[in-house]
C-alpha atoms as a PDB file:
ATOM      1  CA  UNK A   1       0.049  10.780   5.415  1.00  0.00           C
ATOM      2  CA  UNK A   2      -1.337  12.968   2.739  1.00  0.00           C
ATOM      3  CA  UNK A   3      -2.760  16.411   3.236  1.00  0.00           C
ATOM      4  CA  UNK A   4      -6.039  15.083   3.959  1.00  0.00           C
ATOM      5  CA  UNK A   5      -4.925  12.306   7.050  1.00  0.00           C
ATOM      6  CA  UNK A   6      -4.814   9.173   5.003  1.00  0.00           C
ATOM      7  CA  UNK A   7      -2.321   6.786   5.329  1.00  0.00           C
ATOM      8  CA  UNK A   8      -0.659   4.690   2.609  1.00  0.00           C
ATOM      9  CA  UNK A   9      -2.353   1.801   4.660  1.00  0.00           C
ATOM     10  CA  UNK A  10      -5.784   3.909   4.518  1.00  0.00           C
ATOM     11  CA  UNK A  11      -5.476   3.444   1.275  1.00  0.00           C
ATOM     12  CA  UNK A  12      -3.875  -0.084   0.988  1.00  0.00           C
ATOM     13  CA  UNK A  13      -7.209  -1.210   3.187  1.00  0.00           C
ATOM     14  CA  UNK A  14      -9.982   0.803   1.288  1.00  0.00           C
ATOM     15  CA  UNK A  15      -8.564  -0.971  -1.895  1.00  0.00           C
ATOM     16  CA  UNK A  16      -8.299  -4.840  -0.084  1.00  0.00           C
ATOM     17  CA  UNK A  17      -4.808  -4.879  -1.009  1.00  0.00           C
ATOM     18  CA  UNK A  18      -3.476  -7.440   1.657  1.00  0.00           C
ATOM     19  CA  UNK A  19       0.156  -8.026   0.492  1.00  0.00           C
ATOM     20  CA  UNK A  20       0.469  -4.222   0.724  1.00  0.00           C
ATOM     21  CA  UNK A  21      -1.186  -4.077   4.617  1.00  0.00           C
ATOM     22  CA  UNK A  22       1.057  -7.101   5.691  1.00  0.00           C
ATOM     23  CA  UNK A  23       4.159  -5.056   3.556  1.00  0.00           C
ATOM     24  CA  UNK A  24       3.386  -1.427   5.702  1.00  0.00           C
ATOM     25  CA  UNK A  25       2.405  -2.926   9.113  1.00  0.00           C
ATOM     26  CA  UNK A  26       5.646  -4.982   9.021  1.00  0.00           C
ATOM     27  CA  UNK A  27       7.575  -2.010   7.657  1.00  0.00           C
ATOM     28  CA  UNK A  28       5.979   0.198  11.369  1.00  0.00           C
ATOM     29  CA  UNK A  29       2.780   1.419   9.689  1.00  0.00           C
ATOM     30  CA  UNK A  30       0.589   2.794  12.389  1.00  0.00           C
ATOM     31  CA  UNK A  31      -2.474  -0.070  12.617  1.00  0.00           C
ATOM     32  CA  UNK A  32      -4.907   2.587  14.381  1.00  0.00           C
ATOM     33  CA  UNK A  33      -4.096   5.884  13.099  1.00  0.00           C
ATOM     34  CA  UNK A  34      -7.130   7.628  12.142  1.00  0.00           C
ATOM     35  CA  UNK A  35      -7.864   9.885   9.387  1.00  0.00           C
ATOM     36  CA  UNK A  36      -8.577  13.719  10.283  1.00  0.00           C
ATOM     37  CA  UNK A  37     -11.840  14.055   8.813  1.00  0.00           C
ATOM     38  CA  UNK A  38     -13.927  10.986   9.669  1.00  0.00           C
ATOM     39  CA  UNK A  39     -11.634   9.075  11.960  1.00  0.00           C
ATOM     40  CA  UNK A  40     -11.577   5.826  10.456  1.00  0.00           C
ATOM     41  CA  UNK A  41      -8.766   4.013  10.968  1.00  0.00           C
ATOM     42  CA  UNK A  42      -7.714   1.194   7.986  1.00  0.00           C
ATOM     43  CA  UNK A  43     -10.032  -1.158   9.821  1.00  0.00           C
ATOM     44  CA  UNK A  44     -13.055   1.015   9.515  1.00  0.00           C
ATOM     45  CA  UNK A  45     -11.926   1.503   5.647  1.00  0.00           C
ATOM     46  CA  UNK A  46     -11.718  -2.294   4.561  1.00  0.00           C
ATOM     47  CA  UNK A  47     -15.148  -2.327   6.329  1.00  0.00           C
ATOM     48  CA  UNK A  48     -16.998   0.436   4.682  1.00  0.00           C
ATOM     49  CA  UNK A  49     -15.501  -0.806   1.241  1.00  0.00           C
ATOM     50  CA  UNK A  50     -16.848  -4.406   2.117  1.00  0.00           C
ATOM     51  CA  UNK A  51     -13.400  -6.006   1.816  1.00  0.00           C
ATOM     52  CA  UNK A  52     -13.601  -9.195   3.902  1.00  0.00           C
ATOM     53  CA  UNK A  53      -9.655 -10.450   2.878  1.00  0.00           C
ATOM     54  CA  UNK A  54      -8.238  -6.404   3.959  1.00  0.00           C
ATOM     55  CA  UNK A  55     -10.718  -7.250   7.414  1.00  0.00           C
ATOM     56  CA  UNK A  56      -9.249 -10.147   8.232  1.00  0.00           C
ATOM     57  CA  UNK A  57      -5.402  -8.985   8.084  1.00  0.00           C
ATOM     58  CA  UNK A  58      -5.760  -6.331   9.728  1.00  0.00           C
ATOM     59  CA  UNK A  59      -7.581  -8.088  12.726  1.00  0.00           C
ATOM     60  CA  UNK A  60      -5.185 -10.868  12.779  1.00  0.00           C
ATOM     61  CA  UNK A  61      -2.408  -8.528  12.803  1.00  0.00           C
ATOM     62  CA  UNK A  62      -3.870  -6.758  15.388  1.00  0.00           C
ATOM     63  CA  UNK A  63      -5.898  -3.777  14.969  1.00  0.00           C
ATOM     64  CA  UNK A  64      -7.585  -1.845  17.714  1.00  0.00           C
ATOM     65  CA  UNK A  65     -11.131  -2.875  17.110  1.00  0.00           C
ATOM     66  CA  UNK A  66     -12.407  -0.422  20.128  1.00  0.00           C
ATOM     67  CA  UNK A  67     -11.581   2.741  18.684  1.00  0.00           C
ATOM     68  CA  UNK A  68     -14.029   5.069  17.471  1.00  0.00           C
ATOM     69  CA  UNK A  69     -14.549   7.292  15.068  1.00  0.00           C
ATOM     70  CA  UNK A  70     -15.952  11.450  14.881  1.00  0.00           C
ATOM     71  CA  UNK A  71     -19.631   9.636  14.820  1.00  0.00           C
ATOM     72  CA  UNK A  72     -18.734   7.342  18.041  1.00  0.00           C
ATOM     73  CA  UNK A  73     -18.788   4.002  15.924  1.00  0.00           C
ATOM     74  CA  UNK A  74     -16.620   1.489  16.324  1.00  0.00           C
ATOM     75  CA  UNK A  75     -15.903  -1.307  13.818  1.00  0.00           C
ATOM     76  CA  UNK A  76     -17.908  -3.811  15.032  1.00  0.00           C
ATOM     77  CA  UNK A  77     -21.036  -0.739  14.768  1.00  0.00           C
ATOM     78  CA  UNK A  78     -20.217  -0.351  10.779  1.00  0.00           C
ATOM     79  CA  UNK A  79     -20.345  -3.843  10.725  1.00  0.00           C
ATOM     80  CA  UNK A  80     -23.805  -4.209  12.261  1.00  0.00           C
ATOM     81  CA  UNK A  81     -25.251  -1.357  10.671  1.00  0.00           C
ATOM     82  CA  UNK A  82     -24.153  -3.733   7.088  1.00  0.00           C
ATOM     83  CA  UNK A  83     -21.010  -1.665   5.933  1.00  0.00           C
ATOM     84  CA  UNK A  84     -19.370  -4.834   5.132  1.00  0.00           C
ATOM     85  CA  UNK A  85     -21.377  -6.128   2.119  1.00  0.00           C
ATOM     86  CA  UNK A  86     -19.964  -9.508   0.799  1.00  0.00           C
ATOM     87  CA  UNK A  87     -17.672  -8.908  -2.036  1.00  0.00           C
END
């Protein structure tokens, strides 16, 4: 993590760089970890970036869906409130 709570995967995710998720989960990135000043997890950040493919592998390798955030949103709330724009 970098001084400001964002993971390498954080990063991987807001960028919808799958090879690089798949490459960090399998290497013990943390799936949920959430960043200290929103609380988004890598989840969250492929969905407020609108990346569908960085969505997808994280949810099929198992991210925690249910967490929330500082606001109290989940994943599935940034979805509905159209975060995740078709790219």
């Amino acid at each position: 993590m970098d001084k400001g709570g964002y993971s390498a995967l954080m990063l991987a995710a807001s960028n919808n760089h799958v090879q690089s998720i798949v490459y960090l989960e399998a290497k013990g990135a943390d799936l949920n970890l959430q960043d200290d000043s929103m609380g988004w997890t890598a989840l969250i950040w492929a969905v407020k970036q609108g990346h569908q493919d960085a969505m997808t592998a994280l949810f099929a390798l198992e991210a925690d869906a249910s967490l929330t955030d500082h606001e109290g949103k989940t994943v599935y709330d940034w979805i509905r409130a159209g975060s995740l724009e078709p790219e």
